[in-house]
PDB file of N, CA and C in Angstrom:
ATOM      1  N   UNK A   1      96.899 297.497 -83.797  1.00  0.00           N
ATOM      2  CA  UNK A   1      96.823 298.939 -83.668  1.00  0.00           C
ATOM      3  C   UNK A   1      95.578 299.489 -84.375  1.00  0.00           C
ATOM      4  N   UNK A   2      94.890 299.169 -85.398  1.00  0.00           N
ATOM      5  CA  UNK A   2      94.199 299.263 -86.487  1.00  0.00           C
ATOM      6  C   UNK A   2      92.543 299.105 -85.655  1.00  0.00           C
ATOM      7  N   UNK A   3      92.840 298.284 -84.861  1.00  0.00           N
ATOM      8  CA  UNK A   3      91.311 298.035 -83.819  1.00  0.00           C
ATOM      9  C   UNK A   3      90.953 298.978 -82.812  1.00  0.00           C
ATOM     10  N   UNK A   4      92.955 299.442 -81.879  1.00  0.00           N
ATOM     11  CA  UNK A   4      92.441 300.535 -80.803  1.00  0.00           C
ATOM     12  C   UNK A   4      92.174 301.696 -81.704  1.00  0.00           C
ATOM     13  N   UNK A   5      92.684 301.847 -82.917  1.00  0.00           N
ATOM     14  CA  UNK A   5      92.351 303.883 -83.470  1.00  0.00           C
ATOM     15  C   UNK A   5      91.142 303.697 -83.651  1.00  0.00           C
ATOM     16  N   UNK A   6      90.550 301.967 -84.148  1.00  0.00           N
ATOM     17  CA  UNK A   6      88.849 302.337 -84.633  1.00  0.00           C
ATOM     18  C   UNK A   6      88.345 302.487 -83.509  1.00  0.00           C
ATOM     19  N   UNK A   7      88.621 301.851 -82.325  1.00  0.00           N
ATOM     20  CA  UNK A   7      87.826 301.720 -81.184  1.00  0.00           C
ATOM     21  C   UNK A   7      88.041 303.494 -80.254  1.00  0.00           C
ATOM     22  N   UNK A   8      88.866 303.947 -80.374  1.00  0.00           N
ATOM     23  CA  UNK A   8      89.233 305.219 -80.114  1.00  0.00           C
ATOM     24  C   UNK A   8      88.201 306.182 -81.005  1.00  0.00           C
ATOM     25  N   UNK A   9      87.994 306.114 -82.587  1.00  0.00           N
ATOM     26  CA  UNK A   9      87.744 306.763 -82.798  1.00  0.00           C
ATOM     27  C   UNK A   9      85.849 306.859 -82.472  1.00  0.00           C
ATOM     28  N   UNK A  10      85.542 305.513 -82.579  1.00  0.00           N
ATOM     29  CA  UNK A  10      84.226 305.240 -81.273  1.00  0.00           C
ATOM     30  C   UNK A  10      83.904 306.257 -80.373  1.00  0.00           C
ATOM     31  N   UNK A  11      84.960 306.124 -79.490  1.00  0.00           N
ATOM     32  CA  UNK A  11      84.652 306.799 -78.160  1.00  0.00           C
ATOM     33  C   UNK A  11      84.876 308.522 -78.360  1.00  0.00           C
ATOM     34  N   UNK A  12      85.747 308.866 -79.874  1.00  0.00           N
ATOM     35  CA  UNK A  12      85.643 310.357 -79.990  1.00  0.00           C
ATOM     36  C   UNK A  12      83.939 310.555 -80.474  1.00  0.00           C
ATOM     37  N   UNK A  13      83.673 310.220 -81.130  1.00  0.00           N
ATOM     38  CA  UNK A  13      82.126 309.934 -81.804  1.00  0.00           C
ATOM     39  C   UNK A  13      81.611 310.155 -80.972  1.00  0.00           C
ATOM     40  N   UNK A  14      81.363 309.770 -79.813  1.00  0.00           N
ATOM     41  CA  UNK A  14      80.292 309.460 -78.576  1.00  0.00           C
ATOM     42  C   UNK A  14      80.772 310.483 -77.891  1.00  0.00           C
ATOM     43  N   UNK A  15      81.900 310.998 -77.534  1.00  0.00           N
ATOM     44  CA  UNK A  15      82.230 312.277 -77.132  1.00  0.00           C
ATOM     45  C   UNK A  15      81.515 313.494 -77.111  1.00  0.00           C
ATOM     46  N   UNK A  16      81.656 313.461 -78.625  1.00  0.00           N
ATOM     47  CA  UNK A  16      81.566 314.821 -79.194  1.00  0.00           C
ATOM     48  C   UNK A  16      79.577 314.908 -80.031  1.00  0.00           C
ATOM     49  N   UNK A  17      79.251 313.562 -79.475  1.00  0.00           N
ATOM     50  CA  UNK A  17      77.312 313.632 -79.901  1.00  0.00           C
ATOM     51  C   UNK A  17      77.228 313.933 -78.661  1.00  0.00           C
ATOM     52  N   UNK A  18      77.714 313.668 -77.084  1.00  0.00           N
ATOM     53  CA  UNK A  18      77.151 313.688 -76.172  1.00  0.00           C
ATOM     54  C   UNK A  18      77.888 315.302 -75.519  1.00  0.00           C
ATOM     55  N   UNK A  19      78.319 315.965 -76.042  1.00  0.00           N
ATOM     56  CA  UNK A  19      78.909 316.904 -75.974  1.00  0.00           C
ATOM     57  C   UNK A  19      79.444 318.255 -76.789  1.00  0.00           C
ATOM     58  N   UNK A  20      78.799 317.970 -77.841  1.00  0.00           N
ATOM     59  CA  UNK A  20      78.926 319.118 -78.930  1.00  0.00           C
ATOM     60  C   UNK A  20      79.939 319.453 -79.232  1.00  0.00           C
ATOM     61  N   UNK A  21      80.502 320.476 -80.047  1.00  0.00           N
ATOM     62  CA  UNK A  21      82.039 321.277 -80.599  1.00  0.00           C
ATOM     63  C   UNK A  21      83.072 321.327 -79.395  1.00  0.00           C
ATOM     64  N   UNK A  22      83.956 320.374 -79.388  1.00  0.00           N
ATOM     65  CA  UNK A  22      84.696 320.956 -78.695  1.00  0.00           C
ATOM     66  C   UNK A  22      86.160 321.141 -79.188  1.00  0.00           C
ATOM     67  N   UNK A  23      87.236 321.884 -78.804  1.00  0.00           N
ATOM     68  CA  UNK A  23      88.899 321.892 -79.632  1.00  0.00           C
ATOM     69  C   UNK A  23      89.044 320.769 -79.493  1.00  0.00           C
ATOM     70  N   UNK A  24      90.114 321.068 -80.165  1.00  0.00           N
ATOM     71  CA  UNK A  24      90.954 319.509 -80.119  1.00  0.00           C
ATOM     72  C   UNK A  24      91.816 319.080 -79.289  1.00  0.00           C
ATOM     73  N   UNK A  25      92.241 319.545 -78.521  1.00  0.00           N
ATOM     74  CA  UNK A  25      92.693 319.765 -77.288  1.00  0.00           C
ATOM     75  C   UNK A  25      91.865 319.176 -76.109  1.00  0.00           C
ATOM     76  N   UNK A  26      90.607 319.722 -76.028  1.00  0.00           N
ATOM     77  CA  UNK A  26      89.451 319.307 -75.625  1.00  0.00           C
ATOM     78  C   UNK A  26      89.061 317.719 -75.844  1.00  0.00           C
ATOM     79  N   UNK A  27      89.010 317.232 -77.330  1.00  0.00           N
ATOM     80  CA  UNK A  27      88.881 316.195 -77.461  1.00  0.00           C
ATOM     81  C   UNK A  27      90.120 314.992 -76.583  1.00  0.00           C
ATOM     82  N   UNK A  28      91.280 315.586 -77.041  1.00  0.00           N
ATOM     83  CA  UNK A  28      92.270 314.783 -76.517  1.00  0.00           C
ATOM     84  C   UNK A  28      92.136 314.480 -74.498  1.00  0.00           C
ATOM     85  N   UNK A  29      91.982 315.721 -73.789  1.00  0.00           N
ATOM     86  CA  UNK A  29      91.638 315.737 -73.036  1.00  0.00           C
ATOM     87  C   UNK A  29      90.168 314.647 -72.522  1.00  0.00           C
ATOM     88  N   UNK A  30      89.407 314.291 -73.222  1.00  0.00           N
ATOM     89  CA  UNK A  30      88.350 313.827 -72.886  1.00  0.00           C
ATOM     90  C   UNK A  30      88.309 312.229 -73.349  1.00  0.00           C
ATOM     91  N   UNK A  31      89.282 311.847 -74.110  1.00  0.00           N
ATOM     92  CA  UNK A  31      89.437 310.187 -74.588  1.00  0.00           C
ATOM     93  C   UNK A  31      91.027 309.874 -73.674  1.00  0.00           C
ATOM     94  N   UNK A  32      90.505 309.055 -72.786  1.00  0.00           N
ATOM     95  CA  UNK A  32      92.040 308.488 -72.391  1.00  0.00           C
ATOM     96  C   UNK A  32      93.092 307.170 -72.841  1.00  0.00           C
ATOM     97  N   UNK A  33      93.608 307.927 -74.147  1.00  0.00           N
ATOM     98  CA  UNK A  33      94.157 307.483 -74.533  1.00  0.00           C
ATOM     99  C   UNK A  33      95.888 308.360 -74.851  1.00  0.00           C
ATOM    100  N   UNK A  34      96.649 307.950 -75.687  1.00  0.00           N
ATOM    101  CA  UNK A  34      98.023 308.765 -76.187  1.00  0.00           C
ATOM    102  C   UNK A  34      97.301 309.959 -77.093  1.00  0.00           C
ATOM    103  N   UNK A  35      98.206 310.898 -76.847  1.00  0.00           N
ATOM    104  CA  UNK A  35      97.665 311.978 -77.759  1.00  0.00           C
ATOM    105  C   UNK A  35      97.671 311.494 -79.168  1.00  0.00           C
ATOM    106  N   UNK A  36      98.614 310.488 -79.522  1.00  0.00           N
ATOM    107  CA  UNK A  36      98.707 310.573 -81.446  1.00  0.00           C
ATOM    108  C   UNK A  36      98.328 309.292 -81.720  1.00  0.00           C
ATOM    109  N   UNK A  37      97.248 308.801 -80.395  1.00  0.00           N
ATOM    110  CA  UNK A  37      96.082 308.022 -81.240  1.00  0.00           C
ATOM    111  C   UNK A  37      94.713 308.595 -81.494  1.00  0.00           C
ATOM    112  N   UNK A  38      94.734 309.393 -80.455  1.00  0.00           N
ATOM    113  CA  UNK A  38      93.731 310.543 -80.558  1.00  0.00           C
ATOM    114  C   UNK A  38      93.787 311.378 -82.174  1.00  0.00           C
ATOM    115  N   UNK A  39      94.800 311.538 -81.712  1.00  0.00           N
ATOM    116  CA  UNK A  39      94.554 312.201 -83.841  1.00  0.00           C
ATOM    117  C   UNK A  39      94.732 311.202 -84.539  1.00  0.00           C
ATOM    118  N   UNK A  40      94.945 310.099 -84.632  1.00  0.00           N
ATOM    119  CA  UNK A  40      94.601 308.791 -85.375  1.00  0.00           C
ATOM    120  C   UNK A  40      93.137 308.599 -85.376  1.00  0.00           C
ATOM    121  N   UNK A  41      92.391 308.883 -84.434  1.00  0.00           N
ATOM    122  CA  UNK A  41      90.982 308.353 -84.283  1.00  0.00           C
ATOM    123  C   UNK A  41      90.353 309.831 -85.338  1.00  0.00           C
ATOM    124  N   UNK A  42      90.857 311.047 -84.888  1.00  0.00           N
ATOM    125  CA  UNK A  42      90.285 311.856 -85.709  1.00  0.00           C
ATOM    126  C   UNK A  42      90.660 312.187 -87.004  1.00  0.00           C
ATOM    127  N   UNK A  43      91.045 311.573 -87.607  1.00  0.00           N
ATOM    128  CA  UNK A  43      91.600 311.232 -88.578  1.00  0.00           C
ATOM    129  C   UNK A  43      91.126 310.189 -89.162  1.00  0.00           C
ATOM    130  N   UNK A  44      90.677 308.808 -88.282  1.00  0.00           N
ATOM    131  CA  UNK A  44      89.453 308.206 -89.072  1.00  0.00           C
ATOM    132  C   UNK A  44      88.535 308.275 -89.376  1.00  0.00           C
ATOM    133  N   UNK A  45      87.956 309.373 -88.456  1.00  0.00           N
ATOM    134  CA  UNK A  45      86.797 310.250 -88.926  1.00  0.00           C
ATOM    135  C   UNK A  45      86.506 311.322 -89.802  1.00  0.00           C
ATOM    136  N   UNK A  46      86.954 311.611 -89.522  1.00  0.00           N
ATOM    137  CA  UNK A  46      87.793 313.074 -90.944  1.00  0.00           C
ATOM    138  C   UNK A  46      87.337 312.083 -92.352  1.00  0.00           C
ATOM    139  N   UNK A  47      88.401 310.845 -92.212  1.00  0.00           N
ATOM    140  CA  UNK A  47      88.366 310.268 -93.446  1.00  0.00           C
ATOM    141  C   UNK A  47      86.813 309.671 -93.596  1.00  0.00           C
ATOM    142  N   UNK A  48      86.309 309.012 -92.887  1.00  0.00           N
ATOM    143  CA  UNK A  48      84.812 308.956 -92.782  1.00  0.00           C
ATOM    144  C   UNK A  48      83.413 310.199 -93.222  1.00  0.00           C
ATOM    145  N   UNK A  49      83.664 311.418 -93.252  1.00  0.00           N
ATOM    146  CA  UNK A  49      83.608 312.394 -93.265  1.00  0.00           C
ATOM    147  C   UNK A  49      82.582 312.364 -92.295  1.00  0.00           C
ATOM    148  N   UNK A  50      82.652 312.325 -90.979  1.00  0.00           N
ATOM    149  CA  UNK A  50      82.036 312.396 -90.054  1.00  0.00           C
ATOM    150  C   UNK A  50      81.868 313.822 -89.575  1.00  0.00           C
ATOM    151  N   UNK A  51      83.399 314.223 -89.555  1.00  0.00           N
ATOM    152  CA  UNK A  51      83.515 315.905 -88.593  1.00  0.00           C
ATOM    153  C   UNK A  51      83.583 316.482 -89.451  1.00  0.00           C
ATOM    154  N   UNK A  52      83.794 318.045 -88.540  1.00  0.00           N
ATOM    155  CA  UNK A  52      83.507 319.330 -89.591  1.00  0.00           C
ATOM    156  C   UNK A  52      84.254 320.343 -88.364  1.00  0.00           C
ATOM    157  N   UNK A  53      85.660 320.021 -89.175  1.00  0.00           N
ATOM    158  CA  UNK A  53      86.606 321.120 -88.320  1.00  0.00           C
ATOM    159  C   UNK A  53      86.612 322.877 -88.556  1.00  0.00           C
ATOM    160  N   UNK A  54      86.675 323.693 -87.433  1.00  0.00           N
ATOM    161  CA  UNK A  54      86.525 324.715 -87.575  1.00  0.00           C
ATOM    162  C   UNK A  54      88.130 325.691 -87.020  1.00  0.00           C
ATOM    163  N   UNK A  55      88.782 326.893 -88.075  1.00  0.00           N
ATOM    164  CA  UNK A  55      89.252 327.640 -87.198  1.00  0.00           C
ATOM    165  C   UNK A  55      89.071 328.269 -86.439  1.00  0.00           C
ATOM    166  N   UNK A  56      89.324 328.633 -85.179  1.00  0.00           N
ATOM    167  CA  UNK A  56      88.521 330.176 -84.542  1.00  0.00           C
ATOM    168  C   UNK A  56      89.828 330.351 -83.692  1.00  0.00           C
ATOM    169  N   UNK A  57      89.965 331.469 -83.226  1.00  0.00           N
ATOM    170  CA  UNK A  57      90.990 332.138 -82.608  1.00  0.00           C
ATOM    171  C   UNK A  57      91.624 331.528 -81.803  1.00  0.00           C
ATOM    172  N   UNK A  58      90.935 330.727 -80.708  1.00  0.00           N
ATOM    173  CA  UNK A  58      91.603 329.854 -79.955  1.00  0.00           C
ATOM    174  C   UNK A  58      91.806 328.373 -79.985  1.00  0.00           C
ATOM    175  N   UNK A  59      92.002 328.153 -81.421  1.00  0.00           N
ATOM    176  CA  UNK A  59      92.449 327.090 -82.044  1.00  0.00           C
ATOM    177  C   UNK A  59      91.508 326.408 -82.928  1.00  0.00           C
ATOM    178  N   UNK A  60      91.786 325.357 -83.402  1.00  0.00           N
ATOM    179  CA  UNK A  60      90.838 324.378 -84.278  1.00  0.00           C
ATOM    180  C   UNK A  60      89.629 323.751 -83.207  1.00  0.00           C
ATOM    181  N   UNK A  61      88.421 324.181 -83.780  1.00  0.00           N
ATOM    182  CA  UNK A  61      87.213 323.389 -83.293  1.00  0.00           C
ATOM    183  C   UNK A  61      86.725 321.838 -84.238  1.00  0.00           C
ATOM    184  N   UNK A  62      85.870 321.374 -83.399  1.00  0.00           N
ATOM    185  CA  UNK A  62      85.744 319.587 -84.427  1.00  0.00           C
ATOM    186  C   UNK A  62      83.915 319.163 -83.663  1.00  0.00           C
ATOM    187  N   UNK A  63      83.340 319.444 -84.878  1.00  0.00           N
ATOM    188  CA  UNK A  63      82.378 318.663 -84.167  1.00  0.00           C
ATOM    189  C   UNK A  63      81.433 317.703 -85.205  1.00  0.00           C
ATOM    190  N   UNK A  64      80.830 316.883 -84.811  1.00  0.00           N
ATOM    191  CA  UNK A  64      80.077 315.811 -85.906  1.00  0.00           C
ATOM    192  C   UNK A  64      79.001 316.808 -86.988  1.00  0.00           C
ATOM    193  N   UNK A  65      79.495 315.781 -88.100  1.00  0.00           N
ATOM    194  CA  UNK A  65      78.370 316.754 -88.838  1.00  0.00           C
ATOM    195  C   UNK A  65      77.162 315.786 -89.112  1.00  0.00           C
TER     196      UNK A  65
END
């Protein structure tokens, strides 16, 4: 399990350089994978301190910092 969240969190990485801020919602939408590996992957990044989550009205934004 420990290989697909890293390898997931890969493909959020590459996502979101080749695509800028998007929700999180957005993100989930765009990695095809389960939704709660998707927040596993962002969550390895988080812990990485890769992203830089934002509130705004229509939910949490996430993009690389």
């Amino acid at each position: 399990m420990i290989d697909e969240i890293g390898r997931i969190a890969g493909e959020i990485w590459q996502l979101l350089n080749e695509r800028g801020e998007l929700s999180i919602s957005g993100v989930v939408s765009g990695i095809q994978a389960s939704q709660s590996t998707v927040y596993m992957g962002l969550g390895w990044l988080a812990r990485e301190n890769k992203l830089e989550f934002t509130k705004k009205s229509k939910g949490v934004f996430v993009k690389l910092k």
